[in-house]
Protein backbone atom coordinates (compact mmCIF):
# COMPACT_ATOMS: atom_id res chain seq x y z
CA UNK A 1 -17.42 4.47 0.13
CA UNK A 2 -17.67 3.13 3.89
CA UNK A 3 -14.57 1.15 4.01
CA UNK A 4 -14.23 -2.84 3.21
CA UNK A 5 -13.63 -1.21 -0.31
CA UNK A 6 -12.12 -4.91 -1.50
CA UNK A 7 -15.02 -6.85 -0.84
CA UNK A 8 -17.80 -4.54 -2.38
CA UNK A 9 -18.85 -6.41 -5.48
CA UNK A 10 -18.90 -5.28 -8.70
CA UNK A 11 -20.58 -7.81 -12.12
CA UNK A 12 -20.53 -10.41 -9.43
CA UNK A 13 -17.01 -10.60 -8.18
CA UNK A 14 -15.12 -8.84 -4.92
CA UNK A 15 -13.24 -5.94 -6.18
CA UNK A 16 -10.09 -7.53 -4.91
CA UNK A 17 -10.80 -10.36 -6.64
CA UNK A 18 -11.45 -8.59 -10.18
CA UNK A 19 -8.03 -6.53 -9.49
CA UNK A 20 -6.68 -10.13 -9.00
CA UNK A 21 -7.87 -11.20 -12.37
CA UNK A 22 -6.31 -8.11 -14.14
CA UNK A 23 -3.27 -8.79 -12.43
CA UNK A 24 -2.56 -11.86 -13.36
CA UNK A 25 -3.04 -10.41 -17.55
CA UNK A 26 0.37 -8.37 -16.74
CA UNK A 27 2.31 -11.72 -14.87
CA UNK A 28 1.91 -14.52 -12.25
CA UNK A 29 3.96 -13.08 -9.35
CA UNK A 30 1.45 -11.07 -7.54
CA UNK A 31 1.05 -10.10 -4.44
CA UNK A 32 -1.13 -7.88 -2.12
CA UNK A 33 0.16 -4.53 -0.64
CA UNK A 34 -2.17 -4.40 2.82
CA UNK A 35 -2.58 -2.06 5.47
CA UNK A 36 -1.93 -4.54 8.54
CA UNK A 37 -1.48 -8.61 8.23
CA UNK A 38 -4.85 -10.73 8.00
CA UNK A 39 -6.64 -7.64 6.03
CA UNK A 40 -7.30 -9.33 2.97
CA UNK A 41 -8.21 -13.38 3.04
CA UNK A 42 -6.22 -14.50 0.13
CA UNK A 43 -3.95 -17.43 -0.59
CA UNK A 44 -1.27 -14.92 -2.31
CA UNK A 45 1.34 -13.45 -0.09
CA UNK A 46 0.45 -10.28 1.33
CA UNK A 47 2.96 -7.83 2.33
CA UNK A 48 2.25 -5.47 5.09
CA UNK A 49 2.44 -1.40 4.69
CA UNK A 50 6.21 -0.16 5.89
CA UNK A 51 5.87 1.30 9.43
CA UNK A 52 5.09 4.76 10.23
CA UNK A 53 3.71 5.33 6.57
CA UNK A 54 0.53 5.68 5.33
CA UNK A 55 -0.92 5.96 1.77
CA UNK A 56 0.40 3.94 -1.20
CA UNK A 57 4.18 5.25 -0.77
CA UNK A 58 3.66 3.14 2.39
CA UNK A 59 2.68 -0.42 0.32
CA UNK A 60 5.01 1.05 -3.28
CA UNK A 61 8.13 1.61 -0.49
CA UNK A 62 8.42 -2.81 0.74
CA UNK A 63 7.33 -3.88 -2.59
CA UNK A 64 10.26 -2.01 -4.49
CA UNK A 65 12.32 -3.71 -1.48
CA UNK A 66 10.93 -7.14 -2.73
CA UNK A 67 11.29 -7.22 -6.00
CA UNK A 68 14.81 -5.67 -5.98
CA UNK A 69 15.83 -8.46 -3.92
CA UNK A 70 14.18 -10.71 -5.89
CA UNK A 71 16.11 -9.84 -8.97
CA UNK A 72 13.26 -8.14 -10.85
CA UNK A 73 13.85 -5.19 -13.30
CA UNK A 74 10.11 -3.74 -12.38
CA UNK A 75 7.64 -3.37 -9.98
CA UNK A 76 3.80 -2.67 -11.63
CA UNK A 77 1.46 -1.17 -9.03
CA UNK A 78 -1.99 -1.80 -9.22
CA UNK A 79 -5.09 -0.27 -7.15
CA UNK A 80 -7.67 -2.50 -6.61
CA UNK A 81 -10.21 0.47 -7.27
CA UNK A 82 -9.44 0.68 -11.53
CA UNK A 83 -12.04 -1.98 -12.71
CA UNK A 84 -11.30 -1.39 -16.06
CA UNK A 85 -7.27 -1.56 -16.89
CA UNK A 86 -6.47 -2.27 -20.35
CA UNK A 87 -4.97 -5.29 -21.52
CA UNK A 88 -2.01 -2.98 -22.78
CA UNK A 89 -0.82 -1.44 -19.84
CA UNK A 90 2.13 -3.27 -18.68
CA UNK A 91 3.60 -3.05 -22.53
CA UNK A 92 2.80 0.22 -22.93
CA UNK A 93 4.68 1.65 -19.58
CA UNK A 94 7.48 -0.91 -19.59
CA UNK A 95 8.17 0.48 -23.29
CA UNK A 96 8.19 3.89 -21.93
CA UNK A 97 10.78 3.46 -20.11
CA UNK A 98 12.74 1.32 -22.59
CA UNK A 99 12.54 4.61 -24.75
CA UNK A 100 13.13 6.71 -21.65
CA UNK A 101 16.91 5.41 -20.04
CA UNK A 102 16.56 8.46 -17.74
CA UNK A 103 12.95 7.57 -16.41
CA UNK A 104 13.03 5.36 -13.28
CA UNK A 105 8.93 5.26 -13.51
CA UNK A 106 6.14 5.53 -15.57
CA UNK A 107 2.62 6.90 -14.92
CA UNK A 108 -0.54 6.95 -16.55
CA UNK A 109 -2.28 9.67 -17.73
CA UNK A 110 -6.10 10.25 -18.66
CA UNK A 111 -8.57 12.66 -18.65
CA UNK A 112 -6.58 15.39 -17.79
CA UNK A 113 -4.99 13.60 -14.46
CA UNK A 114 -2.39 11.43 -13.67
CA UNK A 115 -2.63 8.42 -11.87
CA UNK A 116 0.35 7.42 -10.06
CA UNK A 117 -1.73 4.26 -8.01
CA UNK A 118 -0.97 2.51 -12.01
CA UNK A 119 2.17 3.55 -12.88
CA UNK A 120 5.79 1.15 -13.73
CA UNK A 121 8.29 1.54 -11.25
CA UNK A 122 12.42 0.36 -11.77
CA UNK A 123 13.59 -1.65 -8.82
CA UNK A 124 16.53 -0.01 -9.02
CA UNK A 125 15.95 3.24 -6.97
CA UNK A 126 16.48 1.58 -3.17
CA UNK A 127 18.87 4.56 -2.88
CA UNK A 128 16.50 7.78 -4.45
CA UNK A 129 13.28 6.09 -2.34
CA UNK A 130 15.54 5.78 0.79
CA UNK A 131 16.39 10.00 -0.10
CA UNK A 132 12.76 10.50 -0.78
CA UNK A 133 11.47 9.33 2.65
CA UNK A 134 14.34 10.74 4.34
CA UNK A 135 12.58 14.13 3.66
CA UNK A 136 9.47 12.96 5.31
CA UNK A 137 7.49 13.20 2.25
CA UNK A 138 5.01 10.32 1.29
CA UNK A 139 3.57 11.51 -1.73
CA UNK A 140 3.91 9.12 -5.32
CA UNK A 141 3.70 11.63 -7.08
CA UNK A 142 6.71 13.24 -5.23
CA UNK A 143 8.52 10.26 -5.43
CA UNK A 144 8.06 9.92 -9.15
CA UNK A 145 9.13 13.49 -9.33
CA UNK A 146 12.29 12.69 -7.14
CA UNK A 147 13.16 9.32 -9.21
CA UNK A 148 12.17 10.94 -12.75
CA UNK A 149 9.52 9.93 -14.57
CA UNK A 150 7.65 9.68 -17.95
CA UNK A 151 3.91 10.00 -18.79
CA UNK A 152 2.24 7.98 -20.72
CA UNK A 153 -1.23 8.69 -21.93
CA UNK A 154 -4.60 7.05 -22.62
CA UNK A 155 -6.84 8.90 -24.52
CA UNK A 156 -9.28 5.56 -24.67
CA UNK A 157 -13.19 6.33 -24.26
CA UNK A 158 -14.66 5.61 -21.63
CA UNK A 159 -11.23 6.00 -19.41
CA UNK A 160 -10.18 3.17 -18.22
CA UNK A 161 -8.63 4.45 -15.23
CA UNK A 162 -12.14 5.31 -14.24
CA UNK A 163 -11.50 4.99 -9.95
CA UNK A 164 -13.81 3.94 -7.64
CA UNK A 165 -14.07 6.02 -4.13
CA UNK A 166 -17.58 6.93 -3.82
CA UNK A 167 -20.64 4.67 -3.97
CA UNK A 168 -22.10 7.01 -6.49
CA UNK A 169 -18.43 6.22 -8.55
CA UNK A 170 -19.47 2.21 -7.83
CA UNK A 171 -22.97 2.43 -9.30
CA UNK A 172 -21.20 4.49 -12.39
CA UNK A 173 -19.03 1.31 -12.97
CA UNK A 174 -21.94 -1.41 -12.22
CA UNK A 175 -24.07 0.44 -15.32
CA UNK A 176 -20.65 0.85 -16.89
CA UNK A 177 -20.18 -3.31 -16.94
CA UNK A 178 -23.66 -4.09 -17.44
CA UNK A 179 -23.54 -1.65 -20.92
């Protein structure tokens, strides 16, 4: 796409600022998983990538850290590149894992693919992500495969997991909106 991927605008707002907005539809404490401090101009905390990582595994790795020691049961991860998340998501994954005691996270699936950038994590697995990087892996996918996970699918039409990464993928969503 060229990189500054947050601030290319899409139906008139900064993508980072429409991943904001969706955000705040699955609960009001938010914050921003960023490569290096002073990335992102934003009055919500930010929280810097874990050292030596790269990738999401390297923003997913504090932010479990965070929430465990804030008490919370789950962490939702969010890429700011899904423009169109559906209002259901948080419900539907946190009840997957109600119904799954075994599952420690659950993805999304759509179209044939999984997307582990939206997917529910348990804050509860300091010890399996600790294992996990010990290998020297830094795939999510391998992590949820490590932890245990659940799929859960979308079979919605258009797919709402519909990712940005191309500026051909960013006109596709600006006719997308405008329809």
């Amino acid at each position: 796409m060229g990189g500054a991927k947050p601030q290319r605008e899409l139906g008139g707002m900064r993508l980072i600022d429409r991943a904001l907005v969706q955000a705040r539809r699955y609960g009001d404490e938010i914050e921003i998983a960023v490569r290096a401090e002073g990335q992102i101009k934003t009055d919500l905390p930010c929280v810097a990538d874990a050292n030596g990582m790269q990738g999401p595994l390297a923003g997913l790795s504090p932010g479990l850290v965070r929430a465990a020691d804030a008490g919370k049961q789950y962490l939702l991860l969010l890429p700011i590149d899904m423009p169109f998340l559906p209002k259901d998501l948080f419900d539907r994954l946190s009840r997957a894992l109600s119904e799954n005691p075994e599952a420690n996270v659950a993805l999304v699936e759509s179209d044939g693919r999984v997307h582990p950038v939206c997917s529910l994590w348990r804050t509860d697995i300091r010890e399996i992500l600790s294992d996990y990087i010990s290998t020297g892996r830094r795939s999510l996918i391998g992590l949820a495969e490590h932890a245990g996970f659940v799929s859960v699918f979308w079979d919605d039409l258009p797919d709402p997991f519909f990712n940005l990464n191309t500026r051909e993928d960013l006109e596709a969503a600006r006719l997308r909106f405008d329809s």
